[in-house]
Protein backbone atom coordinates (compact mmCIF):
# COMPACT_ATOMS: atom_id res chain seq x y z
CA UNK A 1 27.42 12.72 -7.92
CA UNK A 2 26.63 9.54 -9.46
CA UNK A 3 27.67 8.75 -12.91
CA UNK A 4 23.98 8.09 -13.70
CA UNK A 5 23.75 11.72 -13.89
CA UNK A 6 26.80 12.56 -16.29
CA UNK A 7 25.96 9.84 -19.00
CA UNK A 8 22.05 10.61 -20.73
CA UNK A 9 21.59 6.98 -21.79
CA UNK A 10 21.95 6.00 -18.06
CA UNK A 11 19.71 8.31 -16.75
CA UNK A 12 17.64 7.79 -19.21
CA UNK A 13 17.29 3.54 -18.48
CA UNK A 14 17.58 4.68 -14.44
CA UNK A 15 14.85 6.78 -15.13
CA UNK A 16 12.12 4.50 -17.00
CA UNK A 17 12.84 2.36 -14.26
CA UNK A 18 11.82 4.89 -11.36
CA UNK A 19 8.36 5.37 -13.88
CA UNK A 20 7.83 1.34 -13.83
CA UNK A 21 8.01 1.93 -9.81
CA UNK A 22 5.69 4.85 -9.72
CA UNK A 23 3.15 2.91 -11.75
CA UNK A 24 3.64 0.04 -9.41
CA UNK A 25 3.39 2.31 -5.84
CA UNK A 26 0.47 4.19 -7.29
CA UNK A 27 -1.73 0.71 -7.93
CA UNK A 28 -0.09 -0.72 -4.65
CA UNK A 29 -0.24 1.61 -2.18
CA UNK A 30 -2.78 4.64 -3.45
CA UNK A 31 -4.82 2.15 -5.30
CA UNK A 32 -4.53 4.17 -8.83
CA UNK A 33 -6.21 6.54 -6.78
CA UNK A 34 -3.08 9.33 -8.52
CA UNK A 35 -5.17 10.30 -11.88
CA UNK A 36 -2.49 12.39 -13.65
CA UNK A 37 1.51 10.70 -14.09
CA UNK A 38 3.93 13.50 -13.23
CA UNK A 39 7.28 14.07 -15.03
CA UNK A 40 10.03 12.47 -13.35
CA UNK A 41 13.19 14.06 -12.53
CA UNK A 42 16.46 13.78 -11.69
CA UNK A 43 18.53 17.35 -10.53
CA UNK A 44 20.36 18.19 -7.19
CA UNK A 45 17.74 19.31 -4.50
CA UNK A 46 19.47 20.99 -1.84
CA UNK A 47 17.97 20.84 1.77
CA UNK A 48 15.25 18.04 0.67
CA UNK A 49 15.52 14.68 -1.16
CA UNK A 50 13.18 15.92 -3.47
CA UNK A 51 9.58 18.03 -4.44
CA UNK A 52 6.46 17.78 -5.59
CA UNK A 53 5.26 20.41 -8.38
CA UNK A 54 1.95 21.14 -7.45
CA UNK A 55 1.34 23.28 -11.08
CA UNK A 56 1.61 21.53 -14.37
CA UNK A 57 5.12 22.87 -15.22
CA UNK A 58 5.49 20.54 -18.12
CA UNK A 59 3.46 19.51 -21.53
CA UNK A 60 2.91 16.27 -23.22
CA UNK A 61 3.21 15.57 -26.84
CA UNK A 62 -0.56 15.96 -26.73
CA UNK A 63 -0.85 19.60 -25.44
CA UNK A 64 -1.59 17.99 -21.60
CA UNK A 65 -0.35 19.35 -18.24
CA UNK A 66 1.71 17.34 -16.05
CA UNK A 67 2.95 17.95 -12.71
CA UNK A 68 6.56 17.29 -12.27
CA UNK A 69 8.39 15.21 -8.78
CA UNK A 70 11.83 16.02 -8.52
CA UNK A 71 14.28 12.88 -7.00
CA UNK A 72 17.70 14.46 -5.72
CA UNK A 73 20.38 13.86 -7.22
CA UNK A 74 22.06 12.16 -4.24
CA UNK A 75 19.21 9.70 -4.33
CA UNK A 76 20.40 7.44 -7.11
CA UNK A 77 23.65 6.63 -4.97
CA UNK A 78 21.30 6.08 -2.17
CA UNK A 79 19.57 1.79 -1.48
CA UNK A 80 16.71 1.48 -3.35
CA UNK A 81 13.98 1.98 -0.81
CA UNK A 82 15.39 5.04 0.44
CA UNK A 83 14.62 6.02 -2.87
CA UNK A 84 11.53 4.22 -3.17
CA UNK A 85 10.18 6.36 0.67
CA UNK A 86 11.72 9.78 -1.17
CA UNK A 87 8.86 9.03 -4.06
CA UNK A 88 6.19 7.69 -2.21
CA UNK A 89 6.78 10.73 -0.22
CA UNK A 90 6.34 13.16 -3.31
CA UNK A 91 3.46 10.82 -4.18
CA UNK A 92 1.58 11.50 -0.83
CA UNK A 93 2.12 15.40 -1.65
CA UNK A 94 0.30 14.92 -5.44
CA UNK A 95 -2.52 12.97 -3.53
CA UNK A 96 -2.96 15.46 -1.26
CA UNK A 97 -2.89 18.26 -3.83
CA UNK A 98 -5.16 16.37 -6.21
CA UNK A 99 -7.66 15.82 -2.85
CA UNK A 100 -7.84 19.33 -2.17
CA UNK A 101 -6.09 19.19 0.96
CA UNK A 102 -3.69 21.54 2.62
CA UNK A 103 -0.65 19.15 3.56
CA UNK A 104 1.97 21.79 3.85
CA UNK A 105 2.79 25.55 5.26
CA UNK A 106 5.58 28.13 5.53
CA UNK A 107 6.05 27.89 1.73
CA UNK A 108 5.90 24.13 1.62
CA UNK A 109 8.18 23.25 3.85
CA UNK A 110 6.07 22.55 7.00
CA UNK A 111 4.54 19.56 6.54
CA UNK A 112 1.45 19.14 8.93
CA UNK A 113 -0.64 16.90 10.88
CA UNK A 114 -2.63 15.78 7.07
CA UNK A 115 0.46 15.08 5.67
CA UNK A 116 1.57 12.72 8.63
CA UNK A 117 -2.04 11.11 7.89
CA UNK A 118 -1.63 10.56 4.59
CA UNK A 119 2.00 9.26 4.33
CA UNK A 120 1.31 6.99 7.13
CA UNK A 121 -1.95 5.39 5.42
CA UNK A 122 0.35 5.05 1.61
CA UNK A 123 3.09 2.91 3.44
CA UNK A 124 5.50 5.27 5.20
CA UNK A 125 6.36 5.78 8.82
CA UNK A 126 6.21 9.33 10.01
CA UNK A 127 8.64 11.32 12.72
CA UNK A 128 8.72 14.94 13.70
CA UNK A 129 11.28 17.61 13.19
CA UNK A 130 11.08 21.19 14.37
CA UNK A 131 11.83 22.81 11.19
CA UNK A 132 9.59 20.83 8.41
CA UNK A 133 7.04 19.30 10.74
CA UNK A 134 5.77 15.57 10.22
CA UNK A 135 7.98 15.90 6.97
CA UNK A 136 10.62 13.30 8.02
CA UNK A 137 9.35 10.01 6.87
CA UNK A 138 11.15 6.26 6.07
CA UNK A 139 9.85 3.05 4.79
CA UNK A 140 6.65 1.30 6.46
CA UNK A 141 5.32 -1.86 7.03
CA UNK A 142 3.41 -1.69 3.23
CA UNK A 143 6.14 -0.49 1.70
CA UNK A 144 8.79 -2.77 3.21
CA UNK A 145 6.53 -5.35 2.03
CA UNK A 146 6.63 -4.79 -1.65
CA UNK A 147 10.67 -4.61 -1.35
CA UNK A 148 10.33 -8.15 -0.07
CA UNK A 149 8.16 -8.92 -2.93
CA UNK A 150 11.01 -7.85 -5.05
CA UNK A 151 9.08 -4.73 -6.74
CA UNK A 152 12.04 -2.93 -6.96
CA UNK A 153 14.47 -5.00 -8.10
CA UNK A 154 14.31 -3.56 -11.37
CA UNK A 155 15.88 -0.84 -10.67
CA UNK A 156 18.48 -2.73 -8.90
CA UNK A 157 18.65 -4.85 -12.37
CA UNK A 158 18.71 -1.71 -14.39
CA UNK A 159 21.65 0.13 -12.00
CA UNK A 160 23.71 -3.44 -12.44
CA UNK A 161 23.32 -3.24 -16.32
CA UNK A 162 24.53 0.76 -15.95
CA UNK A 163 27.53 -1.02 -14.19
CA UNK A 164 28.10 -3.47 -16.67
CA UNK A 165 28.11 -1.51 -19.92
CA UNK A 166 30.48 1.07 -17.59
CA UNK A 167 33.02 -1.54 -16.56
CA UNK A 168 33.12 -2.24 -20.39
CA UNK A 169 33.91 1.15 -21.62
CA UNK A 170 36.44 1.23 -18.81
CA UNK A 171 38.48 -2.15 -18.55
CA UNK A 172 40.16 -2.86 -15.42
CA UNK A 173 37.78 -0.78 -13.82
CA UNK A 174 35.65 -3.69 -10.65
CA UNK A 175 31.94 -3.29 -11.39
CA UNK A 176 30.23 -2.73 -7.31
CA UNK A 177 27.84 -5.47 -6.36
CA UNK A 178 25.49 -5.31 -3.22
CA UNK A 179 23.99 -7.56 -1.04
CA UNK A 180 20.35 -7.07 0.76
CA UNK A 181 20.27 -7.99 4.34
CA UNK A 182 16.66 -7.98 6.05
CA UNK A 183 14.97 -8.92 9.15
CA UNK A 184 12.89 -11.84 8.95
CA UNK A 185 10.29 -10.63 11.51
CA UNK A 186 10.17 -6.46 10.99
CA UNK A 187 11.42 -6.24 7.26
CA UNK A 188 14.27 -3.93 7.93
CA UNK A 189 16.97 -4.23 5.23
CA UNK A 190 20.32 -2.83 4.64
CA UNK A 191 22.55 -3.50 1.71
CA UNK A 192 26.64 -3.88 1.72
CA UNK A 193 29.22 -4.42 -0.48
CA UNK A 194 30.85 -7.27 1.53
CA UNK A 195 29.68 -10.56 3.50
CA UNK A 196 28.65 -8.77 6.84
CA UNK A 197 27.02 -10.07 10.22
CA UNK A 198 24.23 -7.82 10.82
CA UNK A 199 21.69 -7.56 14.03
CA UNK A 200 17.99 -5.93 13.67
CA UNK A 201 18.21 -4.08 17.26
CA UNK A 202 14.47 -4.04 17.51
CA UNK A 203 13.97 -7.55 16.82
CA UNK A 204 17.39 -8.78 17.97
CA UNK A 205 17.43 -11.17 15.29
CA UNK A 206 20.35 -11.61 12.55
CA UNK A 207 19.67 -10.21 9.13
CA UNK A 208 19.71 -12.83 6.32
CA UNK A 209 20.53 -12.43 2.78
CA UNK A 210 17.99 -13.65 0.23
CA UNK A 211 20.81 -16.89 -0.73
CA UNK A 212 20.48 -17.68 2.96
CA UNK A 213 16.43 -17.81 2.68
């Protein structure tokens, strides 16, 4: 697990960064349209990436309800918009419970033909599995779009400070730095640690690096 998780002041910056990006998805892609701002968490989830509390499991300082979405564990060692499609995903479940509309079955985990709807039209892509439906979703063309924008590279910022302040509690210990590939035509990206030469096999064109323009 990541070291995010074992140190409360990093989890703590990691996660008023994730809040910046749910404020930012929520005017970008549901058009504020998401009325109440759930808790944000960070615990293992295992089976899923994440979940959606559809009950108001926690209280505000004023006395107020708020729903809670859950972000694995695993996701804060994952690129940034895999992290970014696990909480637009929980997003598109809150919509969909605020909207009245049945998006899941089998206790949740079946996620039907409203929830493929719905994802799709709030930036994701959609495939099928047998065992949670239309649940298995990945970045789309809108939300692609904002990571070119650079709406998320706060959180990149904030997880490169976390490295910083780590490497100087431990000397002699190399900080990791990444670097974002992406298609220029479909807006696929990838990140490594390392100068790579990387193909788009949809496009067949070269990924380029933001220095590269």
């Amino acid at each position: 697990m990541s070291e995010v998780n074992e140190r409360p002041e990093m989890l703590s910056a990691f996660l008023a960064a994730v809040e910046q990006a749910y404020d930012d998805l929520n005017r970008e892609l549901f058009e504020s349209a998401l009325s109440k701002k759930p808790v944000i968490t960070i615990s293992p989830t295992p089976g899923s990436c994440g979940h959606f509390t559809p009950w108001e499991s926690w209280k505000d300082a004023d006395g107020n309800g708020r729903y809670e979405i859950n972000l694995g564990a695993e996701t804060i060692d994952c690129p940034t918009i895999e992290l970014m499609d696990t909480l637009v995903h929980e997003m598109v479940h809150q919509y969909c419970h605020e909207n009245g509309l049945a998006d899941t079955s089998r206790s949740g985990t079946y996620h039907n033909k409203t929830f493929r709807r719905e994802a799709m039209r709030h930036g994701l892509k959609v495939d099928h599995d047998r065992r949670v439906g239309w649940g298995v979703t990945s970045p789309g063309a809108a939300l692609l779009a904002l990571d070119r924008r650079g709406a998320f590279d706060h959180i990149d910022n904030t997880l490169h400070r976390i490295g910083a302040s780590r490497t100087a509690r431990e000397p002699g210990k190399a900080r990791s730095s990444t670097r974002k590939y992406t298609c220029p035509s479909c807006g696929m990206s990838v990140r490594a640690t390392r100068k790579v030469n990387v193909m788009c096999m949809d496009c067949e064109e070269r990924l380029t690096t933001d220095s590269e323009g």
